[in-house]
Structures are given as C-alpha cells and as structure tokens.
C-alpha atoms as a PDB file:
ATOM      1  CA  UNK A   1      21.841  10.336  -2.479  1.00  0.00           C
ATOM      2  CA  UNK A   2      19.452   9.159  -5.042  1.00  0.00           C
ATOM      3  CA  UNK A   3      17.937   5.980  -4.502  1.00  0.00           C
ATOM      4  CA  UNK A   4      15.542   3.556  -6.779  1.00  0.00           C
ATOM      5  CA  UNK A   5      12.089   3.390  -5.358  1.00  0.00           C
ATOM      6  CA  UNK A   6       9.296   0.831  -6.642  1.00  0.00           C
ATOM      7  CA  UNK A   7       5.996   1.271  -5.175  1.00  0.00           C
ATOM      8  CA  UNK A   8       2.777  -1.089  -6.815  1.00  0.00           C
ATOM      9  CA  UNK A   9       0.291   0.737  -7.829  1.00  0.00           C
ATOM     10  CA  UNK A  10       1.665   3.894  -8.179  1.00  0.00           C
ATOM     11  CA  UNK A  11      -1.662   5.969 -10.184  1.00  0.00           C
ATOM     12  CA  UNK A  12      -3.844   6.553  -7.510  1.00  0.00           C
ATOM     13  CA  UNK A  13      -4.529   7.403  -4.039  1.00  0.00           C
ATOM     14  CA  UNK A  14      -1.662   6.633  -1.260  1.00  0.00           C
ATOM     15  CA  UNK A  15       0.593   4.553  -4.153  1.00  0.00           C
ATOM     16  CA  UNK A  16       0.495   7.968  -6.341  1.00  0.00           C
ATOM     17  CA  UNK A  17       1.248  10.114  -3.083  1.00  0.00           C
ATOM     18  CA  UNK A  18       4.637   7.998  -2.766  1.00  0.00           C
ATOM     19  CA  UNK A  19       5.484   8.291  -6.510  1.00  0.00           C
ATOM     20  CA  UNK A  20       5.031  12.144  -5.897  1.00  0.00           C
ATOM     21  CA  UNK A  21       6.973  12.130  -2.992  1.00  0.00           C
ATOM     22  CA  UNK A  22       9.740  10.591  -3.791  1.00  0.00           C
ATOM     23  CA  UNK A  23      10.243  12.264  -7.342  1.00  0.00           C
ATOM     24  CA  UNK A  24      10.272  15.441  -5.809  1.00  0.00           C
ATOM     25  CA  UNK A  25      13.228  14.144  -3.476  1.00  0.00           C
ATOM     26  CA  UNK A  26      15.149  12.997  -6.524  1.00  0.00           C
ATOM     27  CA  UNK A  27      14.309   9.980  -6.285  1.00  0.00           C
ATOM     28  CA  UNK A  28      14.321   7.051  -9.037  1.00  0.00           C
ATOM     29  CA  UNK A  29      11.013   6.392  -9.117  1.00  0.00           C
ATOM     30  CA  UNK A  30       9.611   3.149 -10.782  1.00  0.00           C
ATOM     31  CA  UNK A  31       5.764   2.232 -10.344  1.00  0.00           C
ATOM     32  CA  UNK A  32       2.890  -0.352 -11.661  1.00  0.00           C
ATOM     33  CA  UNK A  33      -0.104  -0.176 -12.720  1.00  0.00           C
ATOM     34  CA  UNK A  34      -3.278  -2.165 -13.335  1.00  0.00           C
ATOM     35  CA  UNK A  35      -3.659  -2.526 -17.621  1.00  0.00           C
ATOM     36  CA  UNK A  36      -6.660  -1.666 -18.900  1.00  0.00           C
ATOM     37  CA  UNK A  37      -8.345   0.445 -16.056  1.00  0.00           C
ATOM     38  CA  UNK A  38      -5.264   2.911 -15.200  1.00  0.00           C
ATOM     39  CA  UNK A  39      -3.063   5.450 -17.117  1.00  0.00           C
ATOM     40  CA  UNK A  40       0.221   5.436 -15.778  1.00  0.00           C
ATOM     41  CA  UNK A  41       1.306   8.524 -18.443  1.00  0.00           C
ATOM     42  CA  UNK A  42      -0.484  10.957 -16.979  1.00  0.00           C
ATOM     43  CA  UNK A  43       1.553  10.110 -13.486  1.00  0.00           C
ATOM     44  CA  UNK A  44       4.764  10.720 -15.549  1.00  0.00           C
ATOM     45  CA  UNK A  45       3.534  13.340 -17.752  1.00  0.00           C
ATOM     46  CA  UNK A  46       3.388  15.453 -14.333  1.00  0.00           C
ATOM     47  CA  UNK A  47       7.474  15.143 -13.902  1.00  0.00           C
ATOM     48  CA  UNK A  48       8.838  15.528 -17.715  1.00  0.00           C
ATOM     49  CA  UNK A  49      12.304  15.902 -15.909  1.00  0.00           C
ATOM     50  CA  UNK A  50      12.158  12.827 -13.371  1.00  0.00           C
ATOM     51  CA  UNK A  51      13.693   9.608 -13.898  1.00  0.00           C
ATOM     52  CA  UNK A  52      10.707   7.387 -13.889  1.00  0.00           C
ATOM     53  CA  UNK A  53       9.522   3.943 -15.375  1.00  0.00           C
ATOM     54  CA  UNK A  54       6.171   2.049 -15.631  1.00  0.00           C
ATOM     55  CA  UNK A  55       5.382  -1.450 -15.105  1.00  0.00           C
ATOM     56  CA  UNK A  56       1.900  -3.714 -15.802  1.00  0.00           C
ATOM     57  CA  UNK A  57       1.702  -5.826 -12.245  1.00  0.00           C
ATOM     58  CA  UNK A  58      -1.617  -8.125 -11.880  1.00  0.00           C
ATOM     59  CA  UNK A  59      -0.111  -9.414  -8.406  1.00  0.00           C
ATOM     60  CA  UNK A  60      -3.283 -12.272  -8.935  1.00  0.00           C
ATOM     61  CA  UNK A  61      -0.952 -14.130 -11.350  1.00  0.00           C
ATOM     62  CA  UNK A  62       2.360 -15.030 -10.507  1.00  0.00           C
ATOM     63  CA  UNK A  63       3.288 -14.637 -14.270  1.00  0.00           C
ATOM     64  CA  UNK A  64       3.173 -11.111 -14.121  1.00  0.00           C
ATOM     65  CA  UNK A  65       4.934 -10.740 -10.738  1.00  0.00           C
ATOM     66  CA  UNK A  66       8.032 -12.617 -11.885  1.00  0.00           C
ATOM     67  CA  UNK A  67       8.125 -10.462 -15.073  1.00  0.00           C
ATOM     68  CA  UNK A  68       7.779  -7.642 -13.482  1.00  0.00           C
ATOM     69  CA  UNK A  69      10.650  -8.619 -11.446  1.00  0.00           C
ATOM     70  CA  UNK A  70      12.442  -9.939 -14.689  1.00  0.00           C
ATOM     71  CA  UNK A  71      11.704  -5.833 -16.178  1.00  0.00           C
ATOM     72  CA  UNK A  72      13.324  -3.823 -13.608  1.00  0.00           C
ATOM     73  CA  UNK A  73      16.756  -2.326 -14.190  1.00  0.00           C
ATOM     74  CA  UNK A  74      17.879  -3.058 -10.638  1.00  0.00           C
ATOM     75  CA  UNK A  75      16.773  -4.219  -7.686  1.00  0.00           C
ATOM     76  CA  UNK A  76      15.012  -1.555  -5.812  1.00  0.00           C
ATOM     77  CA  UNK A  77      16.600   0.106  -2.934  1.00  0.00           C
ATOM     78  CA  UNK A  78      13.255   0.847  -1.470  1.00  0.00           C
ATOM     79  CA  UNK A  79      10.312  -1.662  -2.057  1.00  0.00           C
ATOM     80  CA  UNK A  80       6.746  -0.256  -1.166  1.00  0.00           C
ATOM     81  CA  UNK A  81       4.032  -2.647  -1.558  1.00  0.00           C
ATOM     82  CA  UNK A  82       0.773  -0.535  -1.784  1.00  0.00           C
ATOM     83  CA  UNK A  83      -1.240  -2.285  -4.516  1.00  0.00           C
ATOM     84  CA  UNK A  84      -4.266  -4.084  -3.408  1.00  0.00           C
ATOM     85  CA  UNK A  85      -8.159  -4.431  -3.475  1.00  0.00           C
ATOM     86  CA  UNK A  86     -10.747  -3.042  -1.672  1.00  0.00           C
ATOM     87  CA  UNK A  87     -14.358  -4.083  -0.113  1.00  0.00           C
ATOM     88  CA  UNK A  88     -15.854  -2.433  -3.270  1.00  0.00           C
ATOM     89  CA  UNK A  89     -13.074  -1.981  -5.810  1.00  0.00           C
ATOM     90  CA  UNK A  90     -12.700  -6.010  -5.678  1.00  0.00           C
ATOM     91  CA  UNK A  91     -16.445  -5.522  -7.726  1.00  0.00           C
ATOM     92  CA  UNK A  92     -14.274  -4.940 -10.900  1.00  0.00           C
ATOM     93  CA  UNK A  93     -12.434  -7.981 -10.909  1.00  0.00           C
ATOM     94  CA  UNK A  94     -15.297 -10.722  -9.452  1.00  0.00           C
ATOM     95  CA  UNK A  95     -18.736 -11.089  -9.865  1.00  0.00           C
ATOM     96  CA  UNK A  96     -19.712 -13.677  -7.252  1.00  0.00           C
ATOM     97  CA  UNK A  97     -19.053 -13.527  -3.863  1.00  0.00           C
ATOM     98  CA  UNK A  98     -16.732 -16.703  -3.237  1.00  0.00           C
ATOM     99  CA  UNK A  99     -14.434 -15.393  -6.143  1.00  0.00           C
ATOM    100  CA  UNK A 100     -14.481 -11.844  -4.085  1.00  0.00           C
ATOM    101  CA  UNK A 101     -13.598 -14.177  -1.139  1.00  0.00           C
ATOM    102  CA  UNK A 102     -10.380 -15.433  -3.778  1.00  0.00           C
ATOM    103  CA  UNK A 103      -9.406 -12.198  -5.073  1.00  0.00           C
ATOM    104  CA  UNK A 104      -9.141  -9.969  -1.771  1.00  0.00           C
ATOM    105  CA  UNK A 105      -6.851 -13.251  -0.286  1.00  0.00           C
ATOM    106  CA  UNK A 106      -4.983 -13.765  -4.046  1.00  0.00           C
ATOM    107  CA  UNK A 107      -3.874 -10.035  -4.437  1.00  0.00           C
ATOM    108  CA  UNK A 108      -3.860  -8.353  -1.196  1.00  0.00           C
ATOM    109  CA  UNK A 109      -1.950 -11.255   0.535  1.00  0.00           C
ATOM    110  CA  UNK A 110      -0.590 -14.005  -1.814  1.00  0.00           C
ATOM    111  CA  UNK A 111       0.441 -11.201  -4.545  1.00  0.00           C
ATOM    112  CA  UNK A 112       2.578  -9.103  -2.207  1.00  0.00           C
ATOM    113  CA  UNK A 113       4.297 -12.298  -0.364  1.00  0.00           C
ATOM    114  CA  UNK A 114       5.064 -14.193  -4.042  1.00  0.00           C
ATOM    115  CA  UNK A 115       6.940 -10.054  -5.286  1.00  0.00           C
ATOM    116  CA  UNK A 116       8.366  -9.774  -2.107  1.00  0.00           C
ATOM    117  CA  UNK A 117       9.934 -13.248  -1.919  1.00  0.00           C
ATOM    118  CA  UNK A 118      11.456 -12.295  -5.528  1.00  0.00           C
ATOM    119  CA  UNK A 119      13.276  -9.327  -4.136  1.00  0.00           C
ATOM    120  CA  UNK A 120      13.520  -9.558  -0.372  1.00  0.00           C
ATOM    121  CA  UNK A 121      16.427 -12.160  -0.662  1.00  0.00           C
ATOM    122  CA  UNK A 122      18.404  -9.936  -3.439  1.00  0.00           C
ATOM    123  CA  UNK A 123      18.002  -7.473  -1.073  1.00  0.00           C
ATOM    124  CA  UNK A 124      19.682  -8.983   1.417  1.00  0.00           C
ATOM    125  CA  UNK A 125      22.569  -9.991  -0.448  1.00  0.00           C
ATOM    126  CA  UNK A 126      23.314  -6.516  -1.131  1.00  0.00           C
ATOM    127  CA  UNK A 127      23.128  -5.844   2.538  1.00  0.00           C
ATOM    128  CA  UNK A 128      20.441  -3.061   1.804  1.00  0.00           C
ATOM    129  CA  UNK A 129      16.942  -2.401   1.426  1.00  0.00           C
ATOM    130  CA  UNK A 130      13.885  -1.190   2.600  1.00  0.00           C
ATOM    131  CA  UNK A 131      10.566  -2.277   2.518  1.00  0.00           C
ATOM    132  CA  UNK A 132       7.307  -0.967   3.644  1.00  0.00           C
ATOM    133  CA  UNK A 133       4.233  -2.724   3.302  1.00  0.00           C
ATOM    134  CA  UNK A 134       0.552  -1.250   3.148  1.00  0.00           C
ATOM    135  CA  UNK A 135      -1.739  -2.713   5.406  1.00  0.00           C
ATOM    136  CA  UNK A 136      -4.735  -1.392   7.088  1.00  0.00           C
ATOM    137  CA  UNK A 137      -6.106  -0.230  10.411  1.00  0.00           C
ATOM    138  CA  UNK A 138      -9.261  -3.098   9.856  1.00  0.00           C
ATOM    139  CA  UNK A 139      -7.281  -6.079  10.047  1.00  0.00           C
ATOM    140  CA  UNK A 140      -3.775  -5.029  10.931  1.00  0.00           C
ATOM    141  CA  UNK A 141      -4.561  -2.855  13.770  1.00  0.00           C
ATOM    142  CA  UNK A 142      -7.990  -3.674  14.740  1.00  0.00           C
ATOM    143  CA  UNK A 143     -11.553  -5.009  13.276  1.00  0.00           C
ATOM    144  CA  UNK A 144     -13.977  -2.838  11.938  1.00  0.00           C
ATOM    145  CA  UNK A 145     -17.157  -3.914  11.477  1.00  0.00           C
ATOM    146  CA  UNK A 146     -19.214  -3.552   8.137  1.00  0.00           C
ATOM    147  CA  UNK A 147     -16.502  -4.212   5.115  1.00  0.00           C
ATOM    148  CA  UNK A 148     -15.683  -7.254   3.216  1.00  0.00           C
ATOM    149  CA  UNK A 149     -14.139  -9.803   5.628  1.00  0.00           C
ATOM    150  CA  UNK A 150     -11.728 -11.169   3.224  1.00  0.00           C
ATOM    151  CA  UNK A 151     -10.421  -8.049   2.931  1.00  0.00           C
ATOM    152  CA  UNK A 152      -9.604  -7.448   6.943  1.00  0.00           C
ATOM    153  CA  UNK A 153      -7.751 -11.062   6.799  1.00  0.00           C
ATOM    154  CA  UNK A 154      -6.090  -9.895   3.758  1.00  0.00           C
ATOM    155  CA  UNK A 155      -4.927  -6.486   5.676  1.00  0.00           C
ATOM    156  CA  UNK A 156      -3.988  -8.734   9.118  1.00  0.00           C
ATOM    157  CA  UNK A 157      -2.120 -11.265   6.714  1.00  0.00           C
ATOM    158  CA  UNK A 158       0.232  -8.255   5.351  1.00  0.00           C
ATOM    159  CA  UNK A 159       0.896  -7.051   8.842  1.00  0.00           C
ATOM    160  CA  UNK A 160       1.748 -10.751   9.852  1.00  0.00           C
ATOM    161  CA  UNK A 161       3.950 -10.673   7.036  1.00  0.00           C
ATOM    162  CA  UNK A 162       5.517  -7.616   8.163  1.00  0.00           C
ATOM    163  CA  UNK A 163       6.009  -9.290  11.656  1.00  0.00           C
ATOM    164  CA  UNK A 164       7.587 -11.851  10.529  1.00  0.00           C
ATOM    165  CA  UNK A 165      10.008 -10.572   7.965  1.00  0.00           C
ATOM    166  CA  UNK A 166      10.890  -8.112  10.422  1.00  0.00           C
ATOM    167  CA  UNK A 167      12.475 -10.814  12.752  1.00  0.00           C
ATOM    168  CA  UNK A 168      13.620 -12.892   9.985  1.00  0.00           C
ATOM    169  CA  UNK A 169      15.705 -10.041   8.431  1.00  0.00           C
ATOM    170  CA  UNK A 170      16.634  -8.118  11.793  1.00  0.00           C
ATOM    171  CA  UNK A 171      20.562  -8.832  11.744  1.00  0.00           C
ATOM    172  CA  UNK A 172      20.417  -8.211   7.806  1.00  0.00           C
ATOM    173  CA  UNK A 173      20.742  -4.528   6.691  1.00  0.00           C
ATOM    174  CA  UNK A 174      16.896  -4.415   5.238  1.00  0.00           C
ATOM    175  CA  UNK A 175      14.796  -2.673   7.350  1.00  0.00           C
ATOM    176  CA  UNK A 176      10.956  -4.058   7.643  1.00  0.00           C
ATOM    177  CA  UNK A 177       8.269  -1.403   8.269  1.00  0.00           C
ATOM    178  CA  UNK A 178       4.083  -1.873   8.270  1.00  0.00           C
ATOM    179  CA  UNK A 179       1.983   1.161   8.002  1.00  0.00           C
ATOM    180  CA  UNK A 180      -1.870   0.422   8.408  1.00  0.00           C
ATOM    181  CA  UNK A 181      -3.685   3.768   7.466  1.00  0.00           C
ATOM    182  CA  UNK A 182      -7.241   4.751   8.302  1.00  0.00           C
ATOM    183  CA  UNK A 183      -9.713   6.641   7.258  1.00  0.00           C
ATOM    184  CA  UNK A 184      -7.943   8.171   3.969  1.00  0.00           C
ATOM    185  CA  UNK A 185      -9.473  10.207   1.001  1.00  0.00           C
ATOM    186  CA  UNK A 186      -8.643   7.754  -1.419  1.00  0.00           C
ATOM    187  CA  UNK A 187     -10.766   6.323  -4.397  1.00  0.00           C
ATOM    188  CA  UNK A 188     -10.620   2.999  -2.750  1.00  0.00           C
ATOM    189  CA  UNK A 189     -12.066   4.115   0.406  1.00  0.00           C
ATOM    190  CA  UNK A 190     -14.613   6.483  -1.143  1.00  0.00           C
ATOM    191  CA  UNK A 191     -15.731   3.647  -2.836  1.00  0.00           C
ATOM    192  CA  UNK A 192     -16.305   1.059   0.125  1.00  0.00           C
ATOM    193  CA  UNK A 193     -17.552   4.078   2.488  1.00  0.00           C
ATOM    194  CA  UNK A 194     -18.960   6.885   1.134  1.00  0.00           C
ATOM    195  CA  UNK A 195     -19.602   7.322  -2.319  1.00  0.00           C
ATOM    196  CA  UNK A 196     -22.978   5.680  -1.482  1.00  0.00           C
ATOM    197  CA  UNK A 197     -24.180   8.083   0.738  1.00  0.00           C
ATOM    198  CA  UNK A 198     -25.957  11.301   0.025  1.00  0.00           C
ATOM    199  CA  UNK A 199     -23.683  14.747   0.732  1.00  0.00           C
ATOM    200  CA  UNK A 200     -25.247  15.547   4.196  1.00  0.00           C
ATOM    201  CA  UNK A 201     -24.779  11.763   5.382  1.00  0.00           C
ATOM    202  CA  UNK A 202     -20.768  12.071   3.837  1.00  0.00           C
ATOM    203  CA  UNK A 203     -20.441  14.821   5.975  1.00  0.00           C
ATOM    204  CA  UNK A 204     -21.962  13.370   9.099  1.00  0.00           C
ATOM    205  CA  UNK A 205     -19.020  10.417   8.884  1.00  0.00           C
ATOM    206  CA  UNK A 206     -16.669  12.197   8.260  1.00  0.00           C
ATOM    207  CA  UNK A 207     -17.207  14.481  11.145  1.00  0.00           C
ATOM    208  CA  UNK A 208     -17.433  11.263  13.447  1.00  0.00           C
ATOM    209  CA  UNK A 209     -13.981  10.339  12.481  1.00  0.00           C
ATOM    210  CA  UNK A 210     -10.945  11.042  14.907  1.00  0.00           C
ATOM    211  CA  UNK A 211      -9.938  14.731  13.855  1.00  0.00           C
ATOM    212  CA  UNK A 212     -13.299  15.408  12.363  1.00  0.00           C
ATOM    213  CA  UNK A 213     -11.652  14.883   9.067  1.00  0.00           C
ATOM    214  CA  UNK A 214     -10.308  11.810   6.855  1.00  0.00           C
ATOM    215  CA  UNK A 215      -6.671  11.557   5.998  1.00  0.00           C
ATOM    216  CA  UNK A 216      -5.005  12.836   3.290  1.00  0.00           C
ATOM    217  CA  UNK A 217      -3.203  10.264   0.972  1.00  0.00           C
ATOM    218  CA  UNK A 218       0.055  12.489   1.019  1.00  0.00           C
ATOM    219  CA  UNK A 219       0.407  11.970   4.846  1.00  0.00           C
ATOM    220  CA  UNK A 220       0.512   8.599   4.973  1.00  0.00           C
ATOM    221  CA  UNK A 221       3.738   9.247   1.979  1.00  0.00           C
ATOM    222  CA  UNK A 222       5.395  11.211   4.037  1.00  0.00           C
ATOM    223  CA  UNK A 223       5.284   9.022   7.045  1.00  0.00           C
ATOM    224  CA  UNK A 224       6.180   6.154   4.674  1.00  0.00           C
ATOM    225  CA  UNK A 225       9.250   8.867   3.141  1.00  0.00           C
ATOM    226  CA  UNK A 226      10.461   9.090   7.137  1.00  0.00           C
ATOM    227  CA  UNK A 227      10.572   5.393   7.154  1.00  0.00           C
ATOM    228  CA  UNK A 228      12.741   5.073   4.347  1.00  0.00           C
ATOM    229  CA  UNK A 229      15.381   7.476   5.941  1.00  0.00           C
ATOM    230  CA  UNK A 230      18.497   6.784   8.053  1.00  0.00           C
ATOM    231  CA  UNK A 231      16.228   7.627  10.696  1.00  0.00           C
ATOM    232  CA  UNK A 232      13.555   5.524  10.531  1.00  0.00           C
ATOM    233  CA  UNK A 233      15.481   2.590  10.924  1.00  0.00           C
ATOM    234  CA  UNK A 234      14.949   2.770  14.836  1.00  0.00           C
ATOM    235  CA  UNK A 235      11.164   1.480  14.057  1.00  0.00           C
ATOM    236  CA  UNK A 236      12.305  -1.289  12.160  1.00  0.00           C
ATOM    237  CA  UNK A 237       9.631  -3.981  12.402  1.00  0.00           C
ATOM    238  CA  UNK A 238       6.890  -2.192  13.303  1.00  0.00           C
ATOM    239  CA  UNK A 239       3.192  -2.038  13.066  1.00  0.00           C
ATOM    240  CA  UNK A 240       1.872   1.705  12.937  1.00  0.00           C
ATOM    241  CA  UNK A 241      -1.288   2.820  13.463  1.00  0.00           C
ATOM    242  CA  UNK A 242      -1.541   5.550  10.830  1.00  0.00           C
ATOM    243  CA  UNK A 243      -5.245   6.120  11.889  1.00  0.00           C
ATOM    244  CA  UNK A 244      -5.634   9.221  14.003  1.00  0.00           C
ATOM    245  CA  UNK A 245      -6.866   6.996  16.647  1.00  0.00           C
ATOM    246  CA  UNK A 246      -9.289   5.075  14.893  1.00  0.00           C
ATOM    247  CA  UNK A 247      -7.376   1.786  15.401  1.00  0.00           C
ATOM    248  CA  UNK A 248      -7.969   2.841  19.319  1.00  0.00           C
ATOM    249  CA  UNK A 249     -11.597   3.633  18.596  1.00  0.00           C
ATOM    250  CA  UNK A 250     -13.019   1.557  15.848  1.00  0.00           C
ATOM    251  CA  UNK A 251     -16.651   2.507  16.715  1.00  0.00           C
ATOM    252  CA  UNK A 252     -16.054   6.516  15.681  1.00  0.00           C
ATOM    253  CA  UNK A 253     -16.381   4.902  11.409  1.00  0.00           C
ATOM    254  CA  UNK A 254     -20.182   4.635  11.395  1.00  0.00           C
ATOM    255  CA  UNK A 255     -20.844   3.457   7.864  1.00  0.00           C
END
C-alpha cells in the first residue's frame, strides 16, 4: 500500500537516498529543500512517473516550518527528519563562530523539534505514523573528537528527542525510531573530513575506518525503509548505531 513520505532535505546525500528509495517502492514521496543553494528538479526530473512534491524548509525560522506544514496535502504517514548542518557546511550560513555555535543548535535541534511538534500530535490522532529522525554516531552514539562541538550536542539533542518521544508516544500507534550513521560518503561529511586532505591522506582514513570503507548513503535508506515497515515496529524507540562499529571505536576516524 502506498504511503506519503516527507523526508527534509531530500537533494543530497542520505535525504536524497530516502527520496530514491521510497519512489521506487511506490511511494508518495514529498521532500524540502534549502532555496537558493539546491535544485530540487533535478531530484524529480529523475522519476517523470512518480508522485512527488517539493517544499522550501529553512528549519532556522519557525515561519517556514509552519508553512511548510500549512503546504502539505496531508499529513505524512512517514516523517523522516534528515535536514541539518554540518561542522563545515554550517560555513555557508555563519561567518563567526558564536553564530556557528547558534545555527548548528537552531537547525539541527530546535528546527526538527518545532516540525515535529506540528505533526507528531496529528499523527497521533490518526492513530498512525512513523517517524525517524537523523542523528549521528558523534553525539548520539558516542563523542568524536575533532568536529564542531555544537554540532555533537546538536546530534545527542535529536537522539534525546528520539528517547523521549519514543516513551511519550509508546501506547499511541506512531512508532519512534533514531538512526545515528557514521562515516558516510556524503557531501556533508566530505566536507568536514576529507575534502581537505590530499588523495593519498583520503585514502589512508578511509582505510582506518571500520570495514576499510565509508558508508554508502543508500544503506543508511534502506535501513531507514526497514524501519518504516510492519516489521520494524519491534525497534520502536531505539537508538541505532548505523556506524560499522565506529560508535564502539571512535578512535579508528583519524582526521
């Protein structure tokens, strides 16, 4: 059965792995995307058949979270809150470092509790729902040293979040789940980790990483895709470490 899937920031990296995932189940697929800096029709251009829609979210302001609430044609049956900021990516939106500080808090953590408490409760007056929330292995598994620390609070905040709504909503029929990837190809991480680094050095990190290798955005999709099944209900409320064990050994990410 078709259902209606929002996922923030659906044009890149992990949140464009979901959109591609669940269009090629069928799926309703509605996304958002950052105006100005991303191109949301070239993700639809690549499914001319697919039932898909396009929203501007700045989860910074709450203006544009309600409206983007206010614009969708239903409420979702799956919510997937994967839009956020990085160590480096939060460059493009703050110059000094206290306003960094602001940003990685305002949009990782403030943005996806103020769209969540907009749809959460409609949820649960239908009696259905599911919601998955993108954290991180630095901050909601473990700490890794060397990135932005507003951005590991940010990432320990959403997996507190996903704690808590978990208990909150456990007699409800929406099912909480918190996946907190780790070392994934992903613009946002090549940005904070290795895009700096000469080829030879890329490789030598990489290599140190559980696996030898980094994750591929399309993994962490299809993990999130098992969650939203009948059958992932059984792990409602929990925490995963989507790392390949580097939320059990931190130390292996030598930046």
């Amino acid at each position: 059965m078709s259902r209606r899937v929002l996922i923030t920031g659906g044009t890149s990296g992990i949140g464009r792995a979901f959109v591609d995932t669940f269009v090629k189940n069928g799926d309703e697929v509605w996304f958002t995307f950052f105006q100005g800096t991303e191109k949301p029709e070239d993700v639809v251009a690549a499914y001319p058949n697919a039932r898909m829609k396009f929203f501007p979210l700045n989860l910074g302001e709450y203006e544009s979270v309600s409206a983007l609430v206010k614009s969708l044609p239903a409420i979702p049956d799956v919510l997937i809150h994967n839009a956020g900021l990085g160590s480096k990516t939060v460059e493009k939106v703050a110059t000094e470092p206290h306003l960094r500080d602001q940003a990685l808090i305002q949009v990782n953590s403030i943005g996806t509790l103020w769209l969540n408490n907009l749809i959460a409760p409609e949820m649960v007056k239908r009696g259905s729902g599911k919601i998955i929330l993108i954290s991180s292995v630095g901050g909601g598994i473990t700490q890794v040293p060397g990135f932005h620390h507003a951005d590991g609070m940010s990432k320990a905040a959403i997996a507190f979040l996903g704690r808590i709504l978990a208990a909150d909503l456990a007699q409800t029929g929406v099912d909480v789940f918190t996946i907190c990837p780790g070392a994934t190809d992903t613009p946002m991480f090549n940005a904070s980790t290795l895009n700096h680094l000469s080829e030879s050095q890329k490789q030598g990190v990489v290599a140190a990483l559980p696996k030898g290798r980094l994750i591929e955005p399309g993994e962490i999709a299809e993990l999130g895709f098992f969650l939203a099944s009948d059958a992932g209900r059984l792990l409602h409320g929990a925490v995963i470490d989507a790392s390949m064990g580097l939320g059990v050994n931190p130390g292996l990410l030598q930046k």
